[in-house]
N, C-alpha and C. Protein backbone atom coordinates (compact mmCIF):
# COMPACT_ATOMS: atom_id res chain seq x y z
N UNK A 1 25.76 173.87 177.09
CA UNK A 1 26.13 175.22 177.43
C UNK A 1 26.01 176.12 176.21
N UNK A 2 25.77 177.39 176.17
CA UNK A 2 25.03 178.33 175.30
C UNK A 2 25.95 179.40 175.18
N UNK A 3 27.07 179.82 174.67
CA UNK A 3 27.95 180.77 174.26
C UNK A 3 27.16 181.99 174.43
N UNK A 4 27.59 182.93 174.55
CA UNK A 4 26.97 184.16 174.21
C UNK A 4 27.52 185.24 175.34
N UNK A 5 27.36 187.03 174.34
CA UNK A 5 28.06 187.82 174.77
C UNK A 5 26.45 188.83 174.80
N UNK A 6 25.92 188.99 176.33
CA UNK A 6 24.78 189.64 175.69
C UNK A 6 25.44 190.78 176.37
N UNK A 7 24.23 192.13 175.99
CA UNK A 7 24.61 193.35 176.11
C UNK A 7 23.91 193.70 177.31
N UNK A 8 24.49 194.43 178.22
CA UNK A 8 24.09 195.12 179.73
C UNK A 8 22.79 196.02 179.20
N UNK A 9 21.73 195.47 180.01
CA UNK A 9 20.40 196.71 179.84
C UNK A 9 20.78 198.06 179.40
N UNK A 10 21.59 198.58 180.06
CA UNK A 10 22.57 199.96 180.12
C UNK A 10 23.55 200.06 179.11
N UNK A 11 22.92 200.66 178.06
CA UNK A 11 23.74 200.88 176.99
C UNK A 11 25.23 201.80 177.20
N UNK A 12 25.30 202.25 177.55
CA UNK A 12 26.70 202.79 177.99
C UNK A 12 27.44 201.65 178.67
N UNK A 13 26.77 200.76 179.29
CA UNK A 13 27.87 199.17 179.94
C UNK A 13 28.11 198.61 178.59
N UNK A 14 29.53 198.10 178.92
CA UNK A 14 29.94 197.31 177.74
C UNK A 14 29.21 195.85 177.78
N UNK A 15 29.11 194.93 177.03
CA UNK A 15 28.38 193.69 177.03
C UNK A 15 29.08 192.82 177.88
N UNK A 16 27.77 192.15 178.73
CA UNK A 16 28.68 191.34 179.64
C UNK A 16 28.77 189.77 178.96
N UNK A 17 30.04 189.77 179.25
CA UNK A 17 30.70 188.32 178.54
C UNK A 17 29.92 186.81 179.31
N UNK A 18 29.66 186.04 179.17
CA UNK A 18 29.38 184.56 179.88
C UNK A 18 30.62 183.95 179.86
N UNK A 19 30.17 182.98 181.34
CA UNK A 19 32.01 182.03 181.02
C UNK A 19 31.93 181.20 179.86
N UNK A 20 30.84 180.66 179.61
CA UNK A 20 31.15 180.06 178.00
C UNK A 20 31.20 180.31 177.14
N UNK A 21 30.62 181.83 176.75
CA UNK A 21 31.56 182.20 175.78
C UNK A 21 32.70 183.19 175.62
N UNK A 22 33.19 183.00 176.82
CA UNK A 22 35.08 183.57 176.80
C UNK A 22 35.86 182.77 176.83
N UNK A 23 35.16 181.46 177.53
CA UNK A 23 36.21 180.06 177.33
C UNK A 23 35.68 179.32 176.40
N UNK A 24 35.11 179.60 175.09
CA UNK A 24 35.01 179.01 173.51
C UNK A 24 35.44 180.24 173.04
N UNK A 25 35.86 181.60 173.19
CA UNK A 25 36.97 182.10 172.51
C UNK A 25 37.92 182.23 173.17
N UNK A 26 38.42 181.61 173.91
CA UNK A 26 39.93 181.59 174.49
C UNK A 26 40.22 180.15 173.62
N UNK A 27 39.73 178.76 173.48
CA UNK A 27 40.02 177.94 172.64
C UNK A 27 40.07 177.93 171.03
N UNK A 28 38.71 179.21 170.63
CA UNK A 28 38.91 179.40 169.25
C UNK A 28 40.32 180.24 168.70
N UNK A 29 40.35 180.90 169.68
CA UNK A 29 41.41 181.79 169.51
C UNK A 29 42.77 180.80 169.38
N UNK A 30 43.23 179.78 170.44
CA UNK A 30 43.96 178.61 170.82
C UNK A 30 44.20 178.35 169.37
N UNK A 31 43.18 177.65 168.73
CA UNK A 31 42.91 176.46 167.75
C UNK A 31 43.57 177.93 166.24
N UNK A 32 42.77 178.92 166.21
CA UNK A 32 43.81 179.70 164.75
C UNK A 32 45.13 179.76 165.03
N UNK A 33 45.68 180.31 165.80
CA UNK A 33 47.00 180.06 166.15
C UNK A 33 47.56 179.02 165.55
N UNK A 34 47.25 177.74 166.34
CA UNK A 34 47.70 176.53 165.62
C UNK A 34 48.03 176.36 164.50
N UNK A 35 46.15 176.64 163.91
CA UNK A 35 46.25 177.11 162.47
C UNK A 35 47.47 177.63 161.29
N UNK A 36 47.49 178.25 161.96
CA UNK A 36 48.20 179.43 161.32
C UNK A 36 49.86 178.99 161.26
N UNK A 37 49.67 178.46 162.33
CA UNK A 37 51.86 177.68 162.65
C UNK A 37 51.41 176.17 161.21
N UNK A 38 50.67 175.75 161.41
CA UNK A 38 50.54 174.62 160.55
C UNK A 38 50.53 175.18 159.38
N UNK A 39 50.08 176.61 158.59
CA UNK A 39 49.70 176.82 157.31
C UNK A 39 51.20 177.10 156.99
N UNK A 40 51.52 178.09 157.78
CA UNK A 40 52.60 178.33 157.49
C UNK A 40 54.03 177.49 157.38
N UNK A 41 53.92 176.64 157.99
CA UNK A 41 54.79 175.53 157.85
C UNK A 41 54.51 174.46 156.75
N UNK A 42 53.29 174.10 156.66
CA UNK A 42 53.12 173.24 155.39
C UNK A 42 53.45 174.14 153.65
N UNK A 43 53.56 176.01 154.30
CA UNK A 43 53.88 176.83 152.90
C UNK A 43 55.70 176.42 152.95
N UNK A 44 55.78 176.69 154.02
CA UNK A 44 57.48 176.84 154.11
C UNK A 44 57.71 175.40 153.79
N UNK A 45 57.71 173.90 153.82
CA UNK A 45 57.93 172.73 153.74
C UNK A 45 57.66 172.81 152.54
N UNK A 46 56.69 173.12 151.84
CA UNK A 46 56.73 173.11 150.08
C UNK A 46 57.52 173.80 149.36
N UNK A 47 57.66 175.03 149.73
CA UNK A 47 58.98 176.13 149.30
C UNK A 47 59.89 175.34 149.01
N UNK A 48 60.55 174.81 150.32
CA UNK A 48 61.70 174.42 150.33
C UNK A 48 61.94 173.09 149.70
N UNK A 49 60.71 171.81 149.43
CA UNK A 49 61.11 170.84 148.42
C UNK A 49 61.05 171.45 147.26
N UNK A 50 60.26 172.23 146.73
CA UNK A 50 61.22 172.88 145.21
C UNK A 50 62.82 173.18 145.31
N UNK A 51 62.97 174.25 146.24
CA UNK A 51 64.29 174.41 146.19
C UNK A 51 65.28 173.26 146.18
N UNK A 52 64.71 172.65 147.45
CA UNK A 52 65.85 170.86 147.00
C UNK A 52 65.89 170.65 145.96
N UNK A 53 64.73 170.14 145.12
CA UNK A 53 64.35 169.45 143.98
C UNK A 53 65.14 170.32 142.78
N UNK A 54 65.10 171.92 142.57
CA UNK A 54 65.75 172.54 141.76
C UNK A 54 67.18 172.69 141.95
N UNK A 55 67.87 172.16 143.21
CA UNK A 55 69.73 172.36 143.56
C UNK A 55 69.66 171.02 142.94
N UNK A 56 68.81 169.85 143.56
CA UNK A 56 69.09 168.55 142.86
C UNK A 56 69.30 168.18 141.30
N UNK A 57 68.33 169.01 140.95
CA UNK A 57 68.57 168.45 139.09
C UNK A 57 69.84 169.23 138.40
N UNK A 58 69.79 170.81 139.09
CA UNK A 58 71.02 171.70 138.61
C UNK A 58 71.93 170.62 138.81
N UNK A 59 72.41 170.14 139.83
CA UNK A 59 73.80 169.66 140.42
C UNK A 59 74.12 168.35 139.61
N UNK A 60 72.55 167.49 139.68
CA UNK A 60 73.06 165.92 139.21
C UNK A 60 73.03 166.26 137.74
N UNK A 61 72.75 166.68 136.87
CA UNK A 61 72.63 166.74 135.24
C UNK A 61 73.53 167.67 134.56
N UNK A 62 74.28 168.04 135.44
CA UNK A 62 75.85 168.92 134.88
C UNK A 62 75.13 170.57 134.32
N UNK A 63 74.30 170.96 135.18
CA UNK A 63 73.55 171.80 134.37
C UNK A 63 74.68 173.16 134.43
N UNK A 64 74.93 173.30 133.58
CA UNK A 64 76.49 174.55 132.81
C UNK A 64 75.85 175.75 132.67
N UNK A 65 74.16 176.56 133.33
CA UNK A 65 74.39 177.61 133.11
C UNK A 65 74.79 178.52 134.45
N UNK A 66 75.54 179.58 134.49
CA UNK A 66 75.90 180.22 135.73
C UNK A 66 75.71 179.51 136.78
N UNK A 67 77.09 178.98 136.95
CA UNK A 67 77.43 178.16 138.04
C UNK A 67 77.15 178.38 139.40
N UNK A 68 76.73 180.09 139.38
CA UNK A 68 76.45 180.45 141.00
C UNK A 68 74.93 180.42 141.24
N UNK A 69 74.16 179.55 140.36
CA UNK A 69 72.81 179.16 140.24
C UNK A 69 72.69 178.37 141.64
N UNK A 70 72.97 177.22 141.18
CA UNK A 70 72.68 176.20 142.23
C UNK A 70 73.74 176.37 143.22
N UNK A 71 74.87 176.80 143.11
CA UNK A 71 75.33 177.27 144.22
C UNK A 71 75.50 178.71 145.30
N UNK A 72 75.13 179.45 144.93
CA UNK A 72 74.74 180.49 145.36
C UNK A 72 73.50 180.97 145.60
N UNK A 73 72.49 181.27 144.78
CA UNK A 73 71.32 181.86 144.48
C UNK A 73 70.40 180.56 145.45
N UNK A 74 70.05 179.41 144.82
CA UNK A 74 69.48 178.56 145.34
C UNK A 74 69.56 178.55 146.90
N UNK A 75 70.57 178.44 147.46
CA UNK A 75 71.06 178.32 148.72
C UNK A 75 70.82 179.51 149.62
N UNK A 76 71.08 180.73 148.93
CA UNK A 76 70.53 182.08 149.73
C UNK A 76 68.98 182.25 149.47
N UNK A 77 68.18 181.63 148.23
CA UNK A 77 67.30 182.19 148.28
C UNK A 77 66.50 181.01 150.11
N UNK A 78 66.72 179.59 149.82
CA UNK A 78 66.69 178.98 150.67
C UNK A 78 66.61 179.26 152.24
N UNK A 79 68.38 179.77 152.41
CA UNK A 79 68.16 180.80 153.72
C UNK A 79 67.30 181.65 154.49
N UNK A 80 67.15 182.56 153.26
CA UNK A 80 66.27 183.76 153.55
C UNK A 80 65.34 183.22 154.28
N UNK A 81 64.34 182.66 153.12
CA UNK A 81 62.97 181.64 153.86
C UNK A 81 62.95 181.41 154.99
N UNK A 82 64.18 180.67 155.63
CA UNK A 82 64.25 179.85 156.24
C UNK A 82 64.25 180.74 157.83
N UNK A 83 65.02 181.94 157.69
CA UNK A 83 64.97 182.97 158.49
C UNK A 83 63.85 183.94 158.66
N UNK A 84 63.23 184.10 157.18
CA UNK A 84 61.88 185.11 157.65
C UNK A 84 61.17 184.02 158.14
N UNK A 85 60.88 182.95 158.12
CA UNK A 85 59.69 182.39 158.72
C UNK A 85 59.45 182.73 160.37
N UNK A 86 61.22 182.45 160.75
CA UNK A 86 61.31 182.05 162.39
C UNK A 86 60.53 183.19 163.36
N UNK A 87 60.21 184.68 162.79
CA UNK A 87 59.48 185.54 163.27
C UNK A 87 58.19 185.04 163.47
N UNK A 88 57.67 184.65 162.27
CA UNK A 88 56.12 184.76 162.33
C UNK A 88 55.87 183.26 163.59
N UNK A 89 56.37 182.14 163.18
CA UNK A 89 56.19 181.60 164.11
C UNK A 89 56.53 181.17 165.64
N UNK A 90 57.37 181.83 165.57
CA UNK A 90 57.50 182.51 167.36
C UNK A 90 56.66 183.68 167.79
N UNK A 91 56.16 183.97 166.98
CA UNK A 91 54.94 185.24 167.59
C UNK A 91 53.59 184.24 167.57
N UNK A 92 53.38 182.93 166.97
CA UNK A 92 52.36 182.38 166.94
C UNK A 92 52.69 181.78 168.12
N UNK A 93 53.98 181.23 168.34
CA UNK A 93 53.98 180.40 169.57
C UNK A 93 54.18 181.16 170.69
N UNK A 94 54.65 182.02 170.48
CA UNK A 94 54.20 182.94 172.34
C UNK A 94 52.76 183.67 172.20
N UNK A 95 51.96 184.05 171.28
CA UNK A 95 50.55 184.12 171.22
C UNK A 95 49.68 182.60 171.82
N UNK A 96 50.04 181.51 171.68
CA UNK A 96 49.55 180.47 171.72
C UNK A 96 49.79 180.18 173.57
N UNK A 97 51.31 180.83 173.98
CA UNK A 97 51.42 180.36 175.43
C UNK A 97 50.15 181.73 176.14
N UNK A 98 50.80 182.85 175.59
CA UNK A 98 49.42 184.30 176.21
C UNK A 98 48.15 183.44 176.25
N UNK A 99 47.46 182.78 175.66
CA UNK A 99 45.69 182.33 175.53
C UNK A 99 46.31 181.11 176.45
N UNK A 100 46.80 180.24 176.65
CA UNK A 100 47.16 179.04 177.52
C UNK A 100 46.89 179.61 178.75
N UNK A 101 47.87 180.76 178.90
CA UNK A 101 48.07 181.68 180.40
C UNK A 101 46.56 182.25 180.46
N UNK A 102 45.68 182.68 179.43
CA UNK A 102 44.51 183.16 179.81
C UNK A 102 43.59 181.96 180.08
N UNK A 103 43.76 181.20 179.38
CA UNK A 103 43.15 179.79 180.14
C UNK A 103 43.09 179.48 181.14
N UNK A 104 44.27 178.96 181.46
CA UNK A 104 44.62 178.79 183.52
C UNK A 104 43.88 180.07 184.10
N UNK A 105 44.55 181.18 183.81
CA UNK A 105 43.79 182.29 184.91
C UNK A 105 41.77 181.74 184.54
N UNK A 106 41.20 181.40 183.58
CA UNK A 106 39.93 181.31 183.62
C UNK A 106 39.45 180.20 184.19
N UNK A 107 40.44 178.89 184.01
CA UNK A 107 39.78 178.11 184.87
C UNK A 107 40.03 177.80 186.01
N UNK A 108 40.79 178.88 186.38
CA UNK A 108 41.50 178.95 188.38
C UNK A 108 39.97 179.73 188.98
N UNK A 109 39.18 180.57 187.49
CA UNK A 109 38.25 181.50 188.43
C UNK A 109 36.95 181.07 188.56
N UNK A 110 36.86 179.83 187.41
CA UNK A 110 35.65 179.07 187.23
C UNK A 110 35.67 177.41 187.32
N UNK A 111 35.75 177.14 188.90
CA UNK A 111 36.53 175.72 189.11
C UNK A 111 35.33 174.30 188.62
N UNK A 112 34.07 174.82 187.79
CA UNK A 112 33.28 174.08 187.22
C UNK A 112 33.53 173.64 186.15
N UNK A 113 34.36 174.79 185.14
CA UNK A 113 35.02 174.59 183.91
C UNK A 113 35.92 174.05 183.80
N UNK A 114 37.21 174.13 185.02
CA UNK A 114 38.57 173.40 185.19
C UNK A 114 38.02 171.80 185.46
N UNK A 115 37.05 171.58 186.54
CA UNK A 115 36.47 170.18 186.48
C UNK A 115 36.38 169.17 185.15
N UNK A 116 35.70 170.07 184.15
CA UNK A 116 35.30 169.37 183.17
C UNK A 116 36.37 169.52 181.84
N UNK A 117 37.05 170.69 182.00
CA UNK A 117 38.09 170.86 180.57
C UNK A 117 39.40 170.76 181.06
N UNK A 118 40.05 171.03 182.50
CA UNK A 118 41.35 171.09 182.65
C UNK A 118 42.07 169.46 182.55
N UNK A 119 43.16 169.52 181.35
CA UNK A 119 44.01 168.64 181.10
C UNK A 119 45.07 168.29 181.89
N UNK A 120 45.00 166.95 182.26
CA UNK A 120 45.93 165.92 183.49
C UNK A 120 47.26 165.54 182.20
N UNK A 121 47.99 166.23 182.11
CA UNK A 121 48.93 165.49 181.20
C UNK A 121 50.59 166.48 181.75
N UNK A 122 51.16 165.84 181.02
CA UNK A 122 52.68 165.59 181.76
C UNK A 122 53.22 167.87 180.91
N UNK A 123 54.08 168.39 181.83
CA UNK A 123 54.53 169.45 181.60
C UNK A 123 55.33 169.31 180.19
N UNK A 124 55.96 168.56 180.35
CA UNK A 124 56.44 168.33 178.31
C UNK A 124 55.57 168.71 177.44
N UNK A 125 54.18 167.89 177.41
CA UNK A 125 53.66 168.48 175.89
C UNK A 125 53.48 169.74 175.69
N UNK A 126 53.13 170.36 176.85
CA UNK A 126 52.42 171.87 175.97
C UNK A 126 53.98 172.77 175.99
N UNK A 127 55.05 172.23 176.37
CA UNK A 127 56.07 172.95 176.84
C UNK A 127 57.07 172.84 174.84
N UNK A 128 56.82 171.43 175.20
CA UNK A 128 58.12 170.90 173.70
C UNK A 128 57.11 170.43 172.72
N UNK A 129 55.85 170.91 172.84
CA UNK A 129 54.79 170.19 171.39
C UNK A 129 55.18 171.33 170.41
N UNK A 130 55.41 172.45 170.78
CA UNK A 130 55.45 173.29 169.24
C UNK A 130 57.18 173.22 169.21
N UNK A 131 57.99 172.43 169.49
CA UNK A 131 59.12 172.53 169.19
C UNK A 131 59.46 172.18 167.82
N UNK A 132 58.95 170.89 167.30
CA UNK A 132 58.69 171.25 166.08
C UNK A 132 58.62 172.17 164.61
N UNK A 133 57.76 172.90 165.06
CA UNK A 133 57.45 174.21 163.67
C UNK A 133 58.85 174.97 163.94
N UNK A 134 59.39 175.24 165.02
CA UNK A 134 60.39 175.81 165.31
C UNK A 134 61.64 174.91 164.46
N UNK A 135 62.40 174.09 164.72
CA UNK A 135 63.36 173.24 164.74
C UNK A 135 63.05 173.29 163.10
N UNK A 136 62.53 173.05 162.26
CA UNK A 136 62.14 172.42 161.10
C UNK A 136 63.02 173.77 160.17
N UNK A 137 62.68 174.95 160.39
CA UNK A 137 63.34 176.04 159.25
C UNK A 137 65.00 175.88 160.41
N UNK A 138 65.27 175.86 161.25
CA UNK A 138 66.63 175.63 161.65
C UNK A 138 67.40 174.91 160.73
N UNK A 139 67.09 173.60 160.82
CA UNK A 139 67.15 172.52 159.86
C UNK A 139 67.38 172.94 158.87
N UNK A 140 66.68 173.42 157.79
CA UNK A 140 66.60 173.77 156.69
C UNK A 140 67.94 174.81 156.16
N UNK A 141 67.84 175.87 157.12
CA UNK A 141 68.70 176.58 157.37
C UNK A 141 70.00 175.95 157.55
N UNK A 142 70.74 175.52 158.26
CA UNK A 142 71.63 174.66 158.42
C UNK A 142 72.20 173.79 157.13
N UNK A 143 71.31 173.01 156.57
CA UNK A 143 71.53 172.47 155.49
C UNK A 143 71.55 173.26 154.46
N UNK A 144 71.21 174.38 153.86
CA UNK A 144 71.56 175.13 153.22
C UNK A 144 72.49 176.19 153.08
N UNK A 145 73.17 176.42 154.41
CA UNK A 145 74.41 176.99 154.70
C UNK A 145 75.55 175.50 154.02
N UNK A 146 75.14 174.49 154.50
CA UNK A 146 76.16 173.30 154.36
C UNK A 146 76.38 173.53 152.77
N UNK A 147 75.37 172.98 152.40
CA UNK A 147 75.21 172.95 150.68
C UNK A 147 75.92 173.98 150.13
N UNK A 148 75.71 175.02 150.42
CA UNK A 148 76.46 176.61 149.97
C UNK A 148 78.01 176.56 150.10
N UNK A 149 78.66 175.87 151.45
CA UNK A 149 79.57 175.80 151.63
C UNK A 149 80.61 174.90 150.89
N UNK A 150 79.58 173.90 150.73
CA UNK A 150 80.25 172.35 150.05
C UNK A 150 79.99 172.62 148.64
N UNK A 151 79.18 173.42 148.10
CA UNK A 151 79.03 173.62 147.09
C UNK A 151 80.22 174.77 146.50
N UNK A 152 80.65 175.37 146.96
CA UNK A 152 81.72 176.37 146.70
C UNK A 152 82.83 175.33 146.57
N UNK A 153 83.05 174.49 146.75
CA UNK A 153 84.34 173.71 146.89
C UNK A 153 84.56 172.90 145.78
N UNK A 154 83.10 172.92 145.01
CA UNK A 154 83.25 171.83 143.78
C UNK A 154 83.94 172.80 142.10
């Protein structure tokens, strides 16, 4: 099959689309998304082992300068992160369900394409597969409220 968006004889018509190539950019489109939840999560997962790694050495090596280092600063800067992320990737993951939903509507209209690409698999995955990228700055979050808290006490 041969992608392509050619242009209507009639220059004033906008170019007429082919089904293959609106359903190889309804998947390319699919696949950055993804992208993009993965980049951003493998940035945010590195962020945040520094930050561990820098509360860890403050805390275990008696480190005596301004005590509201590792307990304060560390822990909010932590937070923050942990909260700006949850925007960007909930706009990736309801961008990701919009192209899903444009999917179905394309292969409800082209039942040659649903033949050969529509996926037999259980309502869980595409429902709880990005639960994940989600849950992960929660986490983070959480444990850095803890730390902050338990850390005030020492």
């Amino acid at each position: 099959m041969a992608a392509s968006c050619k242009a209507a004889p009639d220059s004033d018509s906008p170019p007429r689309v082919t089904p293959e190539f609106e359903y190889q950019q309804i998947r390319d489109e699919t696949r950055a998304e993804h992208t993009l939840i993965a980049n951003r999560l493998t940035w945010y997962v590195t962020s945040q082992s520094f930050l561990v790694s820098a509360f860890a050495i403050s805390r275990g090596s008696g480190f005596t300068w301004h005590p509201w280092f590792s307990t304060l600063l560390l822990p909010l800067i932590a937070f923050i992160t942990s909260v700006l992320i949850l925007p960007s990737i909930a706009g990736a993951r309801k961008t990701i369900r919009l192209w899903h939903e444009k999917q179905r509507a394309f292969l409800a209209r082209h039942p040659e394409f649903k033949a050969a690409f529509e996926l037999k698999r259980a309502w869980w995955i595409e429902s709880l597969g990005l639960l994940f990228p989600t849950a992960v700055p929660l986490v983070f979050a959480a444990f850095w409220l803890v730390v902050h808290l338990a850390s005030a006490h020492l």
